[in-house]
Structure formats: structure tokens, C-alpha cells
N, C-alpha and C. Protein backbone atom coordinates (compact mmCIF):
# COMPACT_ATOMS: atom_id res chain seq x y z
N UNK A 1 0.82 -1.20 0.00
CA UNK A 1 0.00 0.00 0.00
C UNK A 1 0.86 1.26 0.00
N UNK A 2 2.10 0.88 1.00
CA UNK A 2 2.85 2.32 1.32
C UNK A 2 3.35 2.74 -0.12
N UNK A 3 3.96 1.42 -0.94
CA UNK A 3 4.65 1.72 -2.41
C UNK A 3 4.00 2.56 -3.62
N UNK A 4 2.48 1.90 -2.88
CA UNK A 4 1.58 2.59 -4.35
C UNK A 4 1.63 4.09 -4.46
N UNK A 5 1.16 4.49 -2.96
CA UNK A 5 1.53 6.22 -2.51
C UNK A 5 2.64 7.12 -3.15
N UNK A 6 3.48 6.26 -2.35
CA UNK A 6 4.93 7.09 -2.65
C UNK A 6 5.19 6.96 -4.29
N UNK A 7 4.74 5.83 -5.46
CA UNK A 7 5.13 5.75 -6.33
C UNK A 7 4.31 7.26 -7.21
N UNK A 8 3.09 7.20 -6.41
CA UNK A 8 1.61 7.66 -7.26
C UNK A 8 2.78 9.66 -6.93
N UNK A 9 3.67 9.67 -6.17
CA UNK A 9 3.63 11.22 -5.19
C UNK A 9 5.12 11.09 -6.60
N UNK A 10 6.02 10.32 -6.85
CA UNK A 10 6.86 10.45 -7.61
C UNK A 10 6.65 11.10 -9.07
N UNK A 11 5.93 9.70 -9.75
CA UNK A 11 5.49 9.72 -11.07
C UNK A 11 4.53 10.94 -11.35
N UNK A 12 3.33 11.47 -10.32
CA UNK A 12 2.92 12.39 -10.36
C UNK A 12 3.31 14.15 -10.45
N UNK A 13 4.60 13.86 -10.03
CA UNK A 13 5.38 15.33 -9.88
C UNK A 13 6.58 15.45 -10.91
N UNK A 14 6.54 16.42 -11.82
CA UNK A 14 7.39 16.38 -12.90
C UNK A 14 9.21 16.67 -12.24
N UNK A 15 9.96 16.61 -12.38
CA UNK A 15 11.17 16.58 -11.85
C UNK A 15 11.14 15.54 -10.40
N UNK A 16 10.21 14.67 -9.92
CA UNK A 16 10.44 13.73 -8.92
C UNK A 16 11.73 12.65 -9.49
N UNK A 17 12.30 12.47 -8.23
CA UNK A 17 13.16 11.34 -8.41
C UNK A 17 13.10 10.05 -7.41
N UNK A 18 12.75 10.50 -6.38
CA UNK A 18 12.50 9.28 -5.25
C UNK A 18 11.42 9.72 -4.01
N UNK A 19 10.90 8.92 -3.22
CA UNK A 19 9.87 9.57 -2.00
C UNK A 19 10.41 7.83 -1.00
N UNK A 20 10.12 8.84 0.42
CA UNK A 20 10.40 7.56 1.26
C UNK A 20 9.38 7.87 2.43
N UNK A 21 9.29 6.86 3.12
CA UNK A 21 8.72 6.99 4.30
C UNK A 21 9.15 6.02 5.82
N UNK A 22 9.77 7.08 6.24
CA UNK A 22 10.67 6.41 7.00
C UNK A 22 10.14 7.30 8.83
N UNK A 23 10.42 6.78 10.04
CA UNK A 23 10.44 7.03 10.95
C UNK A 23 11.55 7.90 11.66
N UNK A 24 11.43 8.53 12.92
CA UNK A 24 12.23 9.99 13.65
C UNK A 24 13.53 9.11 13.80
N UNK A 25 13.75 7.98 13.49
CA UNK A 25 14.64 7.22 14.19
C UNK A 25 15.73 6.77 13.16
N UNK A 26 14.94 7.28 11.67
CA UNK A 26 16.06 7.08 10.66
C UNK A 26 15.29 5.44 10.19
N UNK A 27 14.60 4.93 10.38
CA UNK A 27 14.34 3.35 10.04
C UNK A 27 13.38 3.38 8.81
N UNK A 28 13.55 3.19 7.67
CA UNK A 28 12.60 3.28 6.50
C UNK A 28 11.49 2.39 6.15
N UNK A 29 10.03 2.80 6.25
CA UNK A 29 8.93 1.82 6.39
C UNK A 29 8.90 1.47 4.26
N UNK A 30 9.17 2.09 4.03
CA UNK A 30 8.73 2.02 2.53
C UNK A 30 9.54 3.18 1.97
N UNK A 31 10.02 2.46 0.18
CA UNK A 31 10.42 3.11 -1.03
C UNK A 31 9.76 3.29 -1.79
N UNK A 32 10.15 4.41 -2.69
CA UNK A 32 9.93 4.22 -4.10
C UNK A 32 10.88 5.24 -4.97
N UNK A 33 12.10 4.69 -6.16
CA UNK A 33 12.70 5.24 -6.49
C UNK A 33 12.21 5.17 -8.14
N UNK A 34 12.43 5.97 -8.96
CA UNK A 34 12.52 6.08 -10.37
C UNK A 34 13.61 5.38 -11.29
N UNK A 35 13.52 4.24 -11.69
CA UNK A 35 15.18 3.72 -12.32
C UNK A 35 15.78 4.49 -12.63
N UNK A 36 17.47 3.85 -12.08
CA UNK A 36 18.09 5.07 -12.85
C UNK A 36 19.11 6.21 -11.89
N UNK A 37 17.55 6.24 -10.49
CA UNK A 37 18.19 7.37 -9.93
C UNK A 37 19.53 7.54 -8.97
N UNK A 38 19.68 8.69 -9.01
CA UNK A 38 21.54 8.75 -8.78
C UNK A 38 21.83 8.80 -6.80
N UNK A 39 20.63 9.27 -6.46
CA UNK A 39 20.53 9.46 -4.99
C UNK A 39 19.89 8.49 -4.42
N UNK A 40 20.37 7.85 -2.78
CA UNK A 40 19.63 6.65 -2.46
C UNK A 40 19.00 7.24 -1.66
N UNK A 41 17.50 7.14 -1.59
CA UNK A 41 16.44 7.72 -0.75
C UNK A 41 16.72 7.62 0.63
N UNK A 42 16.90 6.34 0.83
CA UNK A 42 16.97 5.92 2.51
C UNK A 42 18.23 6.41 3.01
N UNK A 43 19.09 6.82 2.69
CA UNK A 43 20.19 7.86 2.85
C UNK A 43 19.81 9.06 2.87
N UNK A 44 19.34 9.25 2.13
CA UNK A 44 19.12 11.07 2.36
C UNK A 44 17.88 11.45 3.48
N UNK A 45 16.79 10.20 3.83
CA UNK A 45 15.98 9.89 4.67
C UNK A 45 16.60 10.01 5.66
N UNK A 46 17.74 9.39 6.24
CA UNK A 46 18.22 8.86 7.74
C UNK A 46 18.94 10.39 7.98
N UNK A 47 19.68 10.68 7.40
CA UNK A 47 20.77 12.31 6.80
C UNK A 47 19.68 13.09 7.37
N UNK A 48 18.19 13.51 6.85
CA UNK A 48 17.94 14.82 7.19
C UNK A 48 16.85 14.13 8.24
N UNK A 49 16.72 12.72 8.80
CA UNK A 49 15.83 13.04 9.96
C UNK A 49 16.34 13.63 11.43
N UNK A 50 17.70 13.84 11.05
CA UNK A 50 18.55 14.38 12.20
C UNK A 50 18.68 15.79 11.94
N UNK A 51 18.12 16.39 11.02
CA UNK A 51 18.03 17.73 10.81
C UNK A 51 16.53 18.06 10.93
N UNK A 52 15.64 17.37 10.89
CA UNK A 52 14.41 17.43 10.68
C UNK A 52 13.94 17.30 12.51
N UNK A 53 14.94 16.72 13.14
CA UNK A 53 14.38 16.53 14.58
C UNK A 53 15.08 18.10 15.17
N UNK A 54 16.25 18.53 14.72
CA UNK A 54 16.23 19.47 15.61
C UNK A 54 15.35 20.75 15.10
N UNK A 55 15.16 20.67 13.95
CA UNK A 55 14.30 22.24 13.30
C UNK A 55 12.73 21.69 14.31
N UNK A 56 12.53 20.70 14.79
CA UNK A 56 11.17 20.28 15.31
C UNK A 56 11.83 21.00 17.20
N UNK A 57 12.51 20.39 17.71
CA UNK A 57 12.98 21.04 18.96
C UNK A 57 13.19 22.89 19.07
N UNK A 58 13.40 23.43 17.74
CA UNK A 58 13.99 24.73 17.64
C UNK A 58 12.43 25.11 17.89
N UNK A 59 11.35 25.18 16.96
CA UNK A 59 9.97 25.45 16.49
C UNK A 59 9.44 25.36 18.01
N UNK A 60 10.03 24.32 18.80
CA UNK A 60 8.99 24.19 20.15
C UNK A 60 9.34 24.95 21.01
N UNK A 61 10.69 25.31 21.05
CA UNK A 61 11.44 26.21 21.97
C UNK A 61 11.09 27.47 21.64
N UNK A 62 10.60 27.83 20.37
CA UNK A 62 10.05 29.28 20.14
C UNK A 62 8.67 29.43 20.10
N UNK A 63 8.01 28.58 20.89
CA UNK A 63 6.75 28.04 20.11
C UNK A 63 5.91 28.76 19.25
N UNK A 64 6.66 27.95 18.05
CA UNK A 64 6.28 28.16 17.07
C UNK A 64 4.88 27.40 16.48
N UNK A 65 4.96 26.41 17.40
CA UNK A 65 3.87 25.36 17.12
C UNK A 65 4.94 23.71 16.34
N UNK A 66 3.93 23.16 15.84
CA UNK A 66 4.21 21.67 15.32
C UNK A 66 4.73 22.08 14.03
N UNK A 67 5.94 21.57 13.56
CA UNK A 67 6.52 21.65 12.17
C UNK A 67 6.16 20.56 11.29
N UNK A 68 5.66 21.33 10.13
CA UNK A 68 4.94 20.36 9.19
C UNK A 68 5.28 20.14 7.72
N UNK A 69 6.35 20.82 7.78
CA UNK A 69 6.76 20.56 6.23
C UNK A 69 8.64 21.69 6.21
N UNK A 70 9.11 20.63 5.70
CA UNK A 70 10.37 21.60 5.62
C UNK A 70 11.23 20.91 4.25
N UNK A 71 11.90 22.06 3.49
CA UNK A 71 12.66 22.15 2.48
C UNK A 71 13.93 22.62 2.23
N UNK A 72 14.67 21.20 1.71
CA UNK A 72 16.23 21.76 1.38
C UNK A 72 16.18 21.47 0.18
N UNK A 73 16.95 22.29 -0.74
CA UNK A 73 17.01 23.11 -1.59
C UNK A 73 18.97 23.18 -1.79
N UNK A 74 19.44 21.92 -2.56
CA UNK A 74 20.71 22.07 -2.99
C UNK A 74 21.23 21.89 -4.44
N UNK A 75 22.16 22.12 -4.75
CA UNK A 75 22.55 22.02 -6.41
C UNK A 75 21.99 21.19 -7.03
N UNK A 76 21.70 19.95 -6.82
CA UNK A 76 21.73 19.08 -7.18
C UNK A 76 20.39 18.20 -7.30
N UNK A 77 19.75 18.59 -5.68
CA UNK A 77 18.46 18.25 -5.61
C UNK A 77 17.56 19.15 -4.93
N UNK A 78 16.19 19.18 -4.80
CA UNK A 78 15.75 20.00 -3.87
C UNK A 78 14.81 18.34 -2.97
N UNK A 79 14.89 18.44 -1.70
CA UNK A 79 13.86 17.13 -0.59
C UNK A 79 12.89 17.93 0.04
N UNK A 80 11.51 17.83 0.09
CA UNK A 80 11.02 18.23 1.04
C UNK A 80 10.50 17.27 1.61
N UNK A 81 10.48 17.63 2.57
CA UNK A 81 9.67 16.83 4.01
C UNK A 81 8.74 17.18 4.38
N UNK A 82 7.49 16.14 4.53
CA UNK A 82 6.43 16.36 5.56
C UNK A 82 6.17 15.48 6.62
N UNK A 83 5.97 16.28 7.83
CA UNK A 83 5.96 14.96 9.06
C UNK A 83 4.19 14.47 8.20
N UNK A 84 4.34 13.40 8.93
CA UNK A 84 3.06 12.08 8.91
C UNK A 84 2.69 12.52 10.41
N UNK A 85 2.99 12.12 11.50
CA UNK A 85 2.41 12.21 12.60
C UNK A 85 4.00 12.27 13.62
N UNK A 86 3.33 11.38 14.91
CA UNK A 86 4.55 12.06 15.62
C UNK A 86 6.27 10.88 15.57
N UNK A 87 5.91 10.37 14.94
CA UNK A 87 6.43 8.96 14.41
C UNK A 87 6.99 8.77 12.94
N UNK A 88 6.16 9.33 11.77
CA UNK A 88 7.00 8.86 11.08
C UNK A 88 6.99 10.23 9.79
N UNK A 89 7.61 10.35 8.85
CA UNK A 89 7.74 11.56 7.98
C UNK A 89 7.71 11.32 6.23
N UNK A 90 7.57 12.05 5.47
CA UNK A 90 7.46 11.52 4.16
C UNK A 90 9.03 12.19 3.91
N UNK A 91 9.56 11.57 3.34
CA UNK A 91 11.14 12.64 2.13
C UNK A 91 10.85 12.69 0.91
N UNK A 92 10.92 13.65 0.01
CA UNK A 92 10.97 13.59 -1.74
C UNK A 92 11.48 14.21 -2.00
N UNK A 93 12.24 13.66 -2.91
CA UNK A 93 13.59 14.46 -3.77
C UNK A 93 13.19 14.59 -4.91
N UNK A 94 13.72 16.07 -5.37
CA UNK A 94 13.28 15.72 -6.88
C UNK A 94 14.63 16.23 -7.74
N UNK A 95 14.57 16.89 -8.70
CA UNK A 95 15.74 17.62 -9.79
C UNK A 95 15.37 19.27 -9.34
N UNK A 96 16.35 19.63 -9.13
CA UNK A 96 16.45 20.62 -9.23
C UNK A 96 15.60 21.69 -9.83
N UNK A 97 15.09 21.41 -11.24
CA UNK A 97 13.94 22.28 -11.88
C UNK A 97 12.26 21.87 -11.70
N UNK A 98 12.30 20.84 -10.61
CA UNK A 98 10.90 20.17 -10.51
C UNK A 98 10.17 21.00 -10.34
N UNK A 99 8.61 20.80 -10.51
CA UNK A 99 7.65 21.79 -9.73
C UNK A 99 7.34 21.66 -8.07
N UNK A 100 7.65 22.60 -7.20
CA UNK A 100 7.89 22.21 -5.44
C UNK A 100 6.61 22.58 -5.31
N UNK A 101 5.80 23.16 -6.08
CA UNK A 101 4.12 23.57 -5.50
C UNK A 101 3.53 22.37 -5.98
N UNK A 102 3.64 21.44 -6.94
CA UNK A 102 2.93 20.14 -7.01
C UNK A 102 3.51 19.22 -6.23
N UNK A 103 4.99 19.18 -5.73
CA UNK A 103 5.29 18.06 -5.39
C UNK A 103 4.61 18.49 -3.28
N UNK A 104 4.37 19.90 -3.25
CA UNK A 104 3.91 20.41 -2.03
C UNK A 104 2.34 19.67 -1.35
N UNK A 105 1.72 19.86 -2.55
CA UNK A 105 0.30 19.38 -3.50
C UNK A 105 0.46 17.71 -3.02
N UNK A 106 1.12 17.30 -3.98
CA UNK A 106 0.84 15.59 -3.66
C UNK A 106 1.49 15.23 -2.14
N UNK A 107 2.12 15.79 -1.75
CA UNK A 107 2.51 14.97 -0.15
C UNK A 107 1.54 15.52 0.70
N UNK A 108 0.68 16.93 0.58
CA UNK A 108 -0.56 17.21 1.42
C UNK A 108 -1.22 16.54 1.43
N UNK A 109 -1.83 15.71 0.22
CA UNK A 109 -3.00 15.21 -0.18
C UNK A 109 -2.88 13.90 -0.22
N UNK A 110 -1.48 13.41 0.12
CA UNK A 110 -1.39 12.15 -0.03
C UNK A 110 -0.85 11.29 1.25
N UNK A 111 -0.59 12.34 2.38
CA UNK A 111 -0.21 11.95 4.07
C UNK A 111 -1.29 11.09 4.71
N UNK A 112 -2.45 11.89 4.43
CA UNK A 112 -3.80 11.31 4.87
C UNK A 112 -3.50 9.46 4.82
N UNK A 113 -3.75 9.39 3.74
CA UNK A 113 -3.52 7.98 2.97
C UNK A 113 -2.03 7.10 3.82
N UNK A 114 -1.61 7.84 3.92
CA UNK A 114 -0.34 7.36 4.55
C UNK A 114 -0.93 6.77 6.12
N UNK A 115 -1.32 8.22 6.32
CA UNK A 115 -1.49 8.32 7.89
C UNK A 115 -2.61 7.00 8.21
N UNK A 116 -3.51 6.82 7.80
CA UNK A 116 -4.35 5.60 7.56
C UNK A 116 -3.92 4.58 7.97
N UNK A 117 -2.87 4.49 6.43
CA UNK A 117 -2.72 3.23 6.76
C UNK A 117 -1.47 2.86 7.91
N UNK A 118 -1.07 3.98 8.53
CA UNK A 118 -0.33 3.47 9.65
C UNK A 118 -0.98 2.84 10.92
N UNK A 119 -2.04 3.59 11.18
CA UNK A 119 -3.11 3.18 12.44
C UNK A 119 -3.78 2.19 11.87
């Protein structure tokens, strides 16, 4: 079920290259990569959930409230992240020239589905 998601959040977003869904702990519940691609998801998954936990500690210390989506943005690729709940998070990488308001679009609309089927 998790594959169909993440495949449907890839193929759906023009410049996608991979989506993961992995837990705060770095442990990956599900892939889905595009053949081919040059970056390994579950790497760049485990890499920014340790960046993704402290921008969540910073947000609480200012309370800012619950952090729900965050974006890096490098030469090479741009990942954004959306938490799922308090447990586990979506990653998607795409190319550099992708569209980030559709790929923003399909991980809103497509967490739900996620979130589901976790409970």
C-alpha cells in the first residue's frame, strides 16, 4: 500500500526522483525510487531526519507550534519533508527544476492515505 503512494507522489510530480517513508529514528517503512536514480532515498531519509528533529525542537522552543513541512534546496536536488504524525515523515527528492508547489500538492493530499494506513 505504502509503495503505491509514494510511487503515485513520484510519477505524479514532474522533476520527482524518489519519495520515502521512513520514521524519527532514521528506520525506513517504505520506497519508491525512479530507475536510474543517482541518490539513495533511505540515505538522504536517515541524513535529514537528524536535521528534521532538531528544526522540530527549535519550532517548540520558540513556540512556534508543530513543524509540518520543511525544504532543502541544494545544487543538485531540492527534498522536502512532511511529518506524517509524531512517528514517522514523508522525504521527496526531486531535480532541481521540478515543480515544489505540485510536489507540495501531492505529499498534502497524499499523508492522509499514509497516515491511515499506519493506524
Amino acid at each position: 500500500m505504502f509503495q503505491a503512494v509514494l510511487k503515485e507522489v513520484v510519477e505524479g510530480t514532474e522533476g520527482g526522483i524518489a519519495t520515502l517513508l521512513m520514521d524519527f529514528e532514521g528506520i525506513a517503512v517504505d520506497s519508491y525510487s525512479k530507475p536510474g536514480a543517482v541518490f539513495d532515498i533511505t540515505t538522504i531519509g536517515a541524513e535529514f531526519s537528524v536535521v528534521l528533529k532538531s528544526i522540530q525542537r527549535a519550532a517548540q522552543m520558540l513556540e512556534a507550534g508543530e513543524t509540518a513541512e520543511v525544504a532543502i534546496q541544494a545544487e543538485k536536488m531540492t527534498t522536502l519533508i512532511r511529518v506524517v504524525n509524531d512517528t514517522y515523515f514523508v522525504a521527496f527528492s526531486m531535480a532541481p527544476g521540478a515543480n515544489l508547489g505540485k510536489a507540495r500538492y501531492m505529499l498534502r493530499t497524499r499523508v492522509p492515505t499514509l497516515l491511515k494506513e499506519l493506524t
